[in-house]
PDB file of N, CA and C in Angstrom:
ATOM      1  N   UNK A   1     -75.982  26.593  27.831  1.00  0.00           N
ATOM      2  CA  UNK A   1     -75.671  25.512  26.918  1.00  0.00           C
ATOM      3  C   UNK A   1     -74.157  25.510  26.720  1.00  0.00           C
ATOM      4  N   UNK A   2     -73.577  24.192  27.135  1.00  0.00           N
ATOM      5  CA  UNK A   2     -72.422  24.145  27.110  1.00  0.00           C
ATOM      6  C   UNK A   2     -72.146  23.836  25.173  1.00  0.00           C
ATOM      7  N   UNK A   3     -70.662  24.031  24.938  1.00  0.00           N
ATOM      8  CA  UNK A   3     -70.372  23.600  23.555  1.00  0.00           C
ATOM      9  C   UNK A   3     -70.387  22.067  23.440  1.00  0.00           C
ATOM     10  N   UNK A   4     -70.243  21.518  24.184  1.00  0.00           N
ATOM     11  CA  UNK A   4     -70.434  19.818  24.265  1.00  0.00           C
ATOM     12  C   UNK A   4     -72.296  19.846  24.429  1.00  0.00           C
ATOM     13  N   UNK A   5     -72.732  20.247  24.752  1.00  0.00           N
ATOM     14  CA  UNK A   5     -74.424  20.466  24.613  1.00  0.00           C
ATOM     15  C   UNK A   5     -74.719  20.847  23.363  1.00  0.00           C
ATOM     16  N   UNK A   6     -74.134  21.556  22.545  1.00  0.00           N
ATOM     17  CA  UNK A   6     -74.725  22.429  21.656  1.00  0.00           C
ATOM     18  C   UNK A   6     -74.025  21.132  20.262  1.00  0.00           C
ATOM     19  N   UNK A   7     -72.974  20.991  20.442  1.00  0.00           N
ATOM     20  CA  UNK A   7     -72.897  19.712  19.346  1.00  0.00           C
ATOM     21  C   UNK A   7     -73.347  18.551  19.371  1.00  0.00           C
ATOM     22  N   UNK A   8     -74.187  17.804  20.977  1.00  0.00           N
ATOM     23  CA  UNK A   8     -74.653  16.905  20.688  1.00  0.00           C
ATOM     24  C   UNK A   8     -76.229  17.289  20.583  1.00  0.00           C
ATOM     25  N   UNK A   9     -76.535  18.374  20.826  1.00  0.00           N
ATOM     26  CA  UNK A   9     -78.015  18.811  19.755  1.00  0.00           C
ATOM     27  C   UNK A   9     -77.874  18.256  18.411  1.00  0.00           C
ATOM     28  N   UNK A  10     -76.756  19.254  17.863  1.00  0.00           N
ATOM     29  CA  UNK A  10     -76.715  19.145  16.242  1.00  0.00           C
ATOM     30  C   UNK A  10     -76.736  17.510  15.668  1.00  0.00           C
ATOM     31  N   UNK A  11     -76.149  16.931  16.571  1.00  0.00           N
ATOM     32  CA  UNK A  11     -75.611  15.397  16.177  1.00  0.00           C
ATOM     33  C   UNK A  11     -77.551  14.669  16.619  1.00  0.00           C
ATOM     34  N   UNK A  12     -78.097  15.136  17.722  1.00  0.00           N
ATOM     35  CA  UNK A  12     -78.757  14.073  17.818  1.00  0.00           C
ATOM     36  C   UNK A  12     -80.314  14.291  16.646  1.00  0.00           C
ATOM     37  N   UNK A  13     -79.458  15.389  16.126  1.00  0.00           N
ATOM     38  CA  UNK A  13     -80.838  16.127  14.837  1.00  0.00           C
ATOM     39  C   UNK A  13     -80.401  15.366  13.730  1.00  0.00           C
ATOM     40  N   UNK A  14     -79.010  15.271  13.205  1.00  0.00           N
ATOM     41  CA  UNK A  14     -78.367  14.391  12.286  1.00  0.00           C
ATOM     42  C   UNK A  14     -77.967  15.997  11.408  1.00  0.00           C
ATOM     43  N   UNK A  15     -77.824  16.993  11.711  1.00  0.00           N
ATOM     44  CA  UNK A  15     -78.000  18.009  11.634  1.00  0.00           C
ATOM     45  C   UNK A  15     -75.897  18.538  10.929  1.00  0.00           C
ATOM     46  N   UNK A  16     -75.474  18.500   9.520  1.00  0.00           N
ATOM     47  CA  UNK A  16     -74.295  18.465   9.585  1.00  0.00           C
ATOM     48  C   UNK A  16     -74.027  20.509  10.532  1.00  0.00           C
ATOM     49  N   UNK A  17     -72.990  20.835  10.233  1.00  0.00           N
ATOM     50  CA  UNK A  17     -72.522  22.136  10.939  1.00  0.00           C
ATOM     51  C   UNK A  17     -73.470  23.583   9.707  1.00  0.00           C
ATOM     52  N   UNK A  18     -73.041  23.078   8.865  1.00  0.00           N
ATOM     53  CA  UNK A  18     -73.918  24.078   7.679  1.00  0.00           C
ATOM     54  C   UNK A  18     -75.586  24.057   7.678  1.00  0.00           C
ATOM     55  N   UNK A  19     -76.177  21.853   8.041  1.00  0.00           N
ATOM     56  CA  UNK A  19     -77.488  22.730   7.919  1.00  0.00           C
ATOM     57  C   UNK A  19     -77.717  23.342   9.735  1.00  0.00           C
ATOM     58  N   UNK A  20     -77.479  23.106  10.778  1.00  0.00           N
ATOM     59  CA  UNK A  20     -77.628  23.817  11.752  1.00  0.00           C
ATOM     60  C   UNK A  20     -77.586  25.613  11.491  1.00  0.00           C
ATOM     61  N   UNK A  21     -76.294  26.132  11.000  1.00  0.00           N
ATOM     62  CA  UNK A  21     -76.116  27.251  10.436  1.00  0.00           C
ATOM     63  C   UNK A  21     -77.393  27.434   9.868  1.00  0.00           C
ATOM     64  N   UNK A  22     -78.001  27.001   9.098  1.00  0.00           N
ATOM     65  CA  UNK A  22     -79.132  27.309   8.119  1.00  0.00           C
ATOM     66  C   UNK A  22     -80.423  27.311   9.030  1.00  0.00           C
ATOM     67  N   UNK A  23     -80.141  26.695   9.679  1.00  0.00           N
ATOM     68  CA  UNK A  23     -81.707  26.345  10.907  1.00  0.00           C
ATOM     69  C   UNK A  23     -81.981  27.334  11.780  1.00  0.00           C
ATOM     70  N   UNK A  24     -80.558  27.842  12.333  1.00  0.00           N
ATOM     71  CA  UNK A  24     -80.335  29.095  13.665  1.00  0.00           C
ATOM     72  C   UNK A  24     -79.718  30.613  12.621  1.00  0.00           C
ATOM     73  N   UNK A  25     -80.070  30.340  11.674  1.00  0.00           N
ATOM     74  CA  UNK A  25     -79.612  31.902  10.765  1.00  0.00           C
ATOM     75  C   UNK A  25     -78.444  32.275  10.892  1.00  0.00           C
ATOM     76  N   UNK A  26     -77.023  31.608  11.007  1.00  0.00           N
ATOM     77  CA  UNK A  26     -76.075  31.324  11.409  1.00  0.00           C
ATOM     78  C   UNK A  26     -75.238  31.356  10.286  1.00  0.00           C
ATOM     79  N   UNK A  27     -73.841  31.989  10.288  1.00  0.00           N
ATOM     80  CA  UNK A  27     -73.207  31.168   9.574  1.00  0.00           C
ATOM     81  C   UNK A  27     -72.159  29.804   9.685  1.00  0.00           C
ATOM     82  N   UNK A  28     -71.985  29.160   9.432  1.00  0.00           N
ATOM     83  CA  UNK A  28     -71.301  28.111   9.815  1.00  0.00           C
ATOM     84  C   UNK A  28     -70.003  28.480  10.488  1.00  0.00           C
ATOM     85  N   UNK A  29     -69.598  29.413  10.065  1.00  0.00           N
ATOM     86  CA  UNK A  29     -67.816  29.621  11.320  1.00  0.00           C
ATOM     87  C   UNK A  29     -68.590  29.755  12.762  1.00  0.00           C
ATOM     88  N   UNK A  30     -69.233  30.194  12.746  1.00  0.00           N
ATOM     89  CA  UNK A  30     -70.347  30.434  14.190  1.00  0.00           C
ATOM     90  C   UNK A  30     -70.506  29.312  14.795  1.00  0.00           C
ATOM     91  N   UNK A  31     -71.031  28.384  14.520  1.00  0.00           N
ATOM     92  CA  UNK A  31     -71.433  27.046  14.497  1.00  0.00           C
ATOM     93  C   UNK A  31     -70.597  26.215  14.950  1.00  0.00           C
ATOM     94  N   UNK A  32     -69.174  26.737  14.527  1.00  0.00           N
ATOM     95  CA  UNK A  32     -67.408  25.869  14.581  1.00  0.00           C
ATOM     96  C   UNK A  32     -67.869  26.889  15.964  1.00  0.00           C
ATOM     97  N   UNK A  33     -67.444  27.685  16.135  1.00  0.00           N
ATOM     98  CA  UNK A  33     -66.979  28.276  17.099  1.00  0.00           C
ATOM     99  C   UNK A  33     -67.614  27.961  18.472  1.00  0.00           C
ATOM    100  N   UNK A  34     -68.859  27.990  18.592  1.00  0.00           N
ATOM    101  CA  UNK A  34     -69.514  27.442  19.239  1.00  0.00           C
ATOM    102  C   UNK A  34     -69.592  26.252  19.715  1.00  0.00           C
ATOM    103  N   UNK A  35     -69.104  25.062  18.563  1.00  0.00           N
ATOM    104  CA  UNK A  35     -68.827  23.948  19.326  1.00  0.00           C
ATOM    105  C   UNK A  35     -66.932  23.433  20.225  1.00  0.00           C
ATOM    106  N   UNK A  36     -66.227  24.509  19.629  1.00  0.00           N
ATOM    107  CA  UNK A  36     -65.165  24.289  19.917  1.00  0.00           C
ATOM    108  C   UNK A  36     -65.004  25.512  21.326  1.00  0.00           C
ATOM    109  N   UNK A  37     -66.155  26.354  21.836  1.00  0.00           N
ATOM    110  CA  UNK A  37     -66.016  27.043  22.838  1.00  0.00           C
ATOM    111  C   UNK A  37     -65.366  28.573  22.735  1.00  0.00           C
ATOM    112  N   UNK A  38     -64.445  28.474  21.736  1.00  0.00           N
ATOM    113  CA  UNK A  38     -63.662  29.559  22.074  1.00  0.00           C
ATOM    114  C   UNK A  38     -63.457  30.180  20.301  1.00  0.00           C
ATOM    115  N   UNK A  39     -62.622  31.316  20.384  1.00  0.00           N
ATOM    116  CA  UNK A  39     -62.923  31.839  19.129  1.00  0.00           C
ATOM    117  C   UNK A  39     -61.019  32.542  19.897  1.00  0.00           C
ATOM    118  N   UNK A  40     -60.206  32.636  18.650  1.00  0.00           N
ATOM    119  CA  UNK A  40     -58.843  32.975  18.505  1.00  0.00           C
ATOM    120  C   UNK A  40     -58.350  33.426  20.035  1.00  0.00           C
ATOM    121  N   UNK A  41     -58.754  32.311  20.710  1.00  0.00           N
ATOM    122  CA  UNK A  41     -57.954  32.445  21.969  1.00  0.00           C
ATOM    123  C   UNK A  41     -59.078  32.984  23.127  1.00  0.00           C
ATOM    124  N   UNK A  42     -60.390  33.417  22.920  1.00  0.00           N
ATOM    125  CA  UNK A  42     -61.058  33.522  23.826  1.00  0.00           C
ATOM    126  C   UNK A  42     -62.510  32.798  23.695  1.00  0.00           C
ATOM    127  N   UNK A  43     -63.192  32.867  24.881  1.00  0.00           N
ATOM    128  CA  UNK A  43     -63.918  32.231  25.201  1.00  0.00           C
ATOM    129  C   UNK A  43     -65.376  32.661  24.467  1.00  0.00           C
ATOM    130  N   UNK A  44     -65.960  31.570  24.165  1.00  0.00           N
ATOM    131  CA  UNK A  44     -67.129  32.454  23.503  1.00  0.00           C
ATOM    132  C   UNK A  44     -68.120  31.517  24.069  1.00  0.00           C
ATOM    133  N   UNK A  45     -69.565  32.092  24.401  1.00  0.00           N
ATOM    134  CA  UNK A  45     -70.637  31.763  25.291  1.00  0.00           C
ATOM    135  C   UNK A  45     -71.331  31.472  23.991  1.00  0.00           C
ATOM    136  N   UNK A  46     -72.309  30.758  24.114  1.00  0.00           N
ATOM    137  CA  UNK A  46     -73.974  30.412  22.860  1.00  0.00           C
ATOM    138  C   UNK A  46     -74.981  31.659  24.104  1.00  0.00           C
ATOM    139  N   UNK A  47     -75.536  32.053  23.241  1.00  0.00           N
ATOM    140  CA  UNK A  47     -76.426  33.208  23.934  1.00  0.00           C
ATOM    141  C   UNK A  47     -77.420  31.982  24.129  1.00  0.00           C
ATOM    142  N   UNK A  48     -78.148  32.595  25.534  1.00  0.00           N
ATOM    143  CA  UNK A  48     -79.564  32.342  25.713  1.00  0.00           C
ATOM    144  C   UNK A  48     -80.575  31.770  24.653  1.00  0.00           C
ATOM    145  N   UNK A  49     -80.329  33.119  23.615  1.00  0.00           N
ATOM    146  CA  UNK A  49     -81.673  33.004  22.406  1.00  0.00           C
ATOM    147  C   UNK A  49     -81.201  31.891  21.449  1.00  0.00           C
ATOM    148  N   UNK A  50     -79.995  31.503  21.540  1.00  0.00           N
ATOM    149  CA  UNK A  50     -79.691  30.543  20.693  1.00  0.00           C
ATOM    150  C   UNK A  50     -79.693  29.133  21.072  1.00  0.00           C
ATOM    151  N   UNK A  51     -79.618  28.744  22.300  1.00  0.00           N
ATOM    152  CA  UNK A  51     -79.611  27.877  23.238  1.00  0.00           C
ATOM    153  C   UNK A  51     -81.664  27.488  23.299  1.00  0.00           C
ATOM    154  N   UNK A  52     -82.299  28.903  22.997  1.00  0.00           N
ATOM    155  CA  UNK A  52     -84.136  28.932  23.082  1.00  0.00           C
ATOM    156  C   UNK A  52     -84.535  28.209  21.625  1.00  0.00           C
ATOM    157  N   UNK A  53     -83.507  28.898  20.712  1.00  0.00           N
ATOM    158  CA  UNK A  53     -83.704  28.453  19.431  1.00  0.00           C
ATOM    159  C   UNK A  53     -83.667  26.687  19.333  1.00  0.00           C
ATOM    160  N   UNK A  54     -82.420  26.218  19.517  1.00  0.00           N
ATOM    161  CA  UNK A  54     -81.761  24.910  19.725  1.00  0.00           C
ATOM    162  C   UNK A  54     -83.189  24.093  19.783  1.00  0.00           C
ATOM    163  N   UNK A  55     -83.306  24.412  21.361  1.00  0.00           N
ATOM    164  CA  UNK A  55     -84.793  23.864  21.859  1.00  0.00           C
ATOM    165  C   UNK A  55     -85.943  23.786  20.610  1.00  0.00           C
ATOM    166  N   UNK A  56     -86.492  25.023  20.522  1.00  0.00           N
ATOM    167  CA  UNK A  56     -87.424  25.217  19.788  1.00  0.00           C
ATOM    168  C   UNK A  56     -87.397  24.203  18.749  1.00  0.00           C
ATOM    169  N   UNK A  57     -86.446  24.056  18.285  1.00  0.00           N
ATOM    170  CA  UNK A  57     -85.807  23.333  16.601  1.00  0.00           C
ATOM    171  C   UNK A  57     -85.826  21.799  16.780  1.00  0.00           C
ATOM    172  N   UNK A  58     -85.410  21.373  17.947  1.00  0.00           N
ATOM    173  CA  UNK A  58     -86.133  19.932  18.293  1.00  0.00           C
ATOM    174  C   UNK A  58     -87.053  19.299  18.951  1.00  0.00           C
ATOM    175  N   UNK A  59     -87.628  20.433  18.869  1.00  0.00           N
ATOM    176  CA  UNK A  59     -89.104  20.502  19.237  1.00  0.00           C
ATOM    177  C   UNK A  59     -90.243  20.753  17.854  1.00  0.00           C
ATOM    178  N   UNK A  60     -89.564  21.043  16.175  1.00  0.00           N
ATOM    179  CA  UNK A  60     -90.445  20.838  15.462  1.00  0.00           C
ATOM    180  C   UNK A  60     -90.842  22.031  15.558  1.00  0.00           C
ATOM    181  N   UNK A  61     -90.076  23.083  15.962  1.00  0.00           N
ATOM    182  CA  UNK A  61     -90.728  24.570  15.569  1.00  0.00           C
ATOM    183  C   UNK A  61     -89.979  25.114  14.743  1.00  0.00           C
ATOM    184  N   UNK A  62     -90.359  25.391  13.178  1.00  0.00           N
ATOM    185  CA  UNK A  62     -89.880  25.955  12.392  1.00  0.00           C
ATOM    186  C   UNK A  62     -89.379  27.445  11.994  1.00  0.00           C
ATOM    187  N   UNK A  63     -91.149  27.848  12.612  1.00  0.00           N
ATOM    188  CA  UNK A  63     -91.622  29.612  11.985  1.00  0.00           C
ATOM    189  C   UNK A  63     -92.213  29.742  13.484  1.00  0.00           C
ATOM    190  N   UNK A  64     -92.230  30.977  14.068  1.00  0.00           N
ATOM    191  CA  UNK A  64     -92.864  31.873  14.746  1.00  0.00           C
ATOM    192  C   UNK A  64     -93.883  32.915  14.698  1.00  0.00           C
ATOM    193  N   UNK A  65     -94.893  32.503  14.659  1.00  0.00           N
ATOM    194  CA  UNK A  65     -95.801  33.488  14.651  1.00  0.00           C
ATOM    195  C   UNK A  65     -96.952  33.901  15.528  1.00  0.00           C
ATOM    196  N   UNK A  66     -96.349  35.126  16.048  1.00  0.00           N
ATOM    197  CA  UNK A  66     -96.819  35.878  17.534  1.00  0.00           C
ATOM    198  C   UNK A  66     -98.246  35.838  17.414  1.00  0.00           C
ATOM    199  N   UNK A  67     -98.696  36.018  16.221  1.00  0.00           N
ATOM    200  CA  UNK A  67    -100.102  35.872  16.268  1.00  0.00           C
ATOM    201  C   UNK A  67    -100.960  34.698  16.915  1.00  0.00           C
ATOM    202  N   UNK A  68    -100.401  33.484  17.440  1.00  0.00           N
ATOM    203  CA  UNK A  68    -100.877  32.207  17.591  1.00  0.00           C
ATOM    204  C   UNK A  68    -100.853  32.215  19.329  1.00  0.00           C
ATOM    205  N   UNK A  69    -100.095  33.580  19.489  1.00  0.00           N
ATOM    206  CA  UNK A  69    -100.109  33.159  21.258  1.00  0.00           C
ATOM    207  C   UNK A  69    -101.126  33.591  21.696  1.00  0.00           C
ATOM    208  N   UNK A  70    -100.844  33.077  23.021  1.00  0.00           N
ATOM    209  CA  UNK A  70    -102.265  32.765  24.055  1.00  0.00           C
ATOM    210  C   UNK A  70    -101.682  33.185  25.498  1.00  0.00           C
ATOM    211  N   UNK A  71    -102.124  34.912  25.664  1.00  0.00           N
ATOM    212  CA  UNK A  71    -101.884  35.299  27.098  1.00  0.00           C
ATOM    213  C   UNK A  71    -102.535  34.462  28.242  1.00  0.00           C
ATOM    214  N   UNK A  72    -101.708  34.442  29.672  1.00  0.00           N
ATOM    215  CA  UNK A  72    -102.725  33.791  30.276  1.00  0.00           C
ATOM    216  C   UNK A  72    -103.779  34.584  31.313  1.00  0.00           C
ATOM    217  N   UNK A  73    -103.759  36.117  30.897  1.00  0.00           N
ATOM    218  CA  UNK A  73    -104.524  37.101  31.321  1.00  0.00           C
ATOM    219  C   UNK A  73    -105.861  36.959  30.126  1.00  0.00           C
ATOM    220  N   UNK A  74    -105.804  36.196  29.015  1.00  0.00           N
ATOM    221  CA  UNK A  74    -107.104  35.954  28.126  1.00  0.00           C
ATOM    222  C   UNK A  74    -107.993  35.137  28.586  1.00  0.00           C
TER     223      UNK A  74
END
């Protein structure tokens, strides 16, 4: 997930920088940082799990609970 990906998530949620922060357990400098790429001169990546999260979150998944899965060895 690029930082131009990751702010037009937030934007197409209507989502300001604080409540995203609040959605991904985040704090909002995180959030800046992430959309501006880089952090005091270096480069900073969105992890995987946060990029899974993103997804998840506009997809209407709030809470996680492992109990609800379904191996496909069941």
């Amino acid at each position: 997930m690029t930082p131009d990906d990751f702010r037009r998530w937030r934007k197409a949620l209507g989502l300001k920088q604080k409540d995203a922060a609040d959605a991904l357990g985040l704090k909002k400098r995180v959030i800046q940082y992430y959309e501006k790429g880089d952090r005091d001169g270096k480069a900073v990546e969105i992890p995987v799990a946060v990029a899974l999260a993103c997804y998840a979150i506009s997809q209407g998944v709030t809470r996680y609970d492992a109990s609800e899965l379904i191996y496909e060895s069941e």
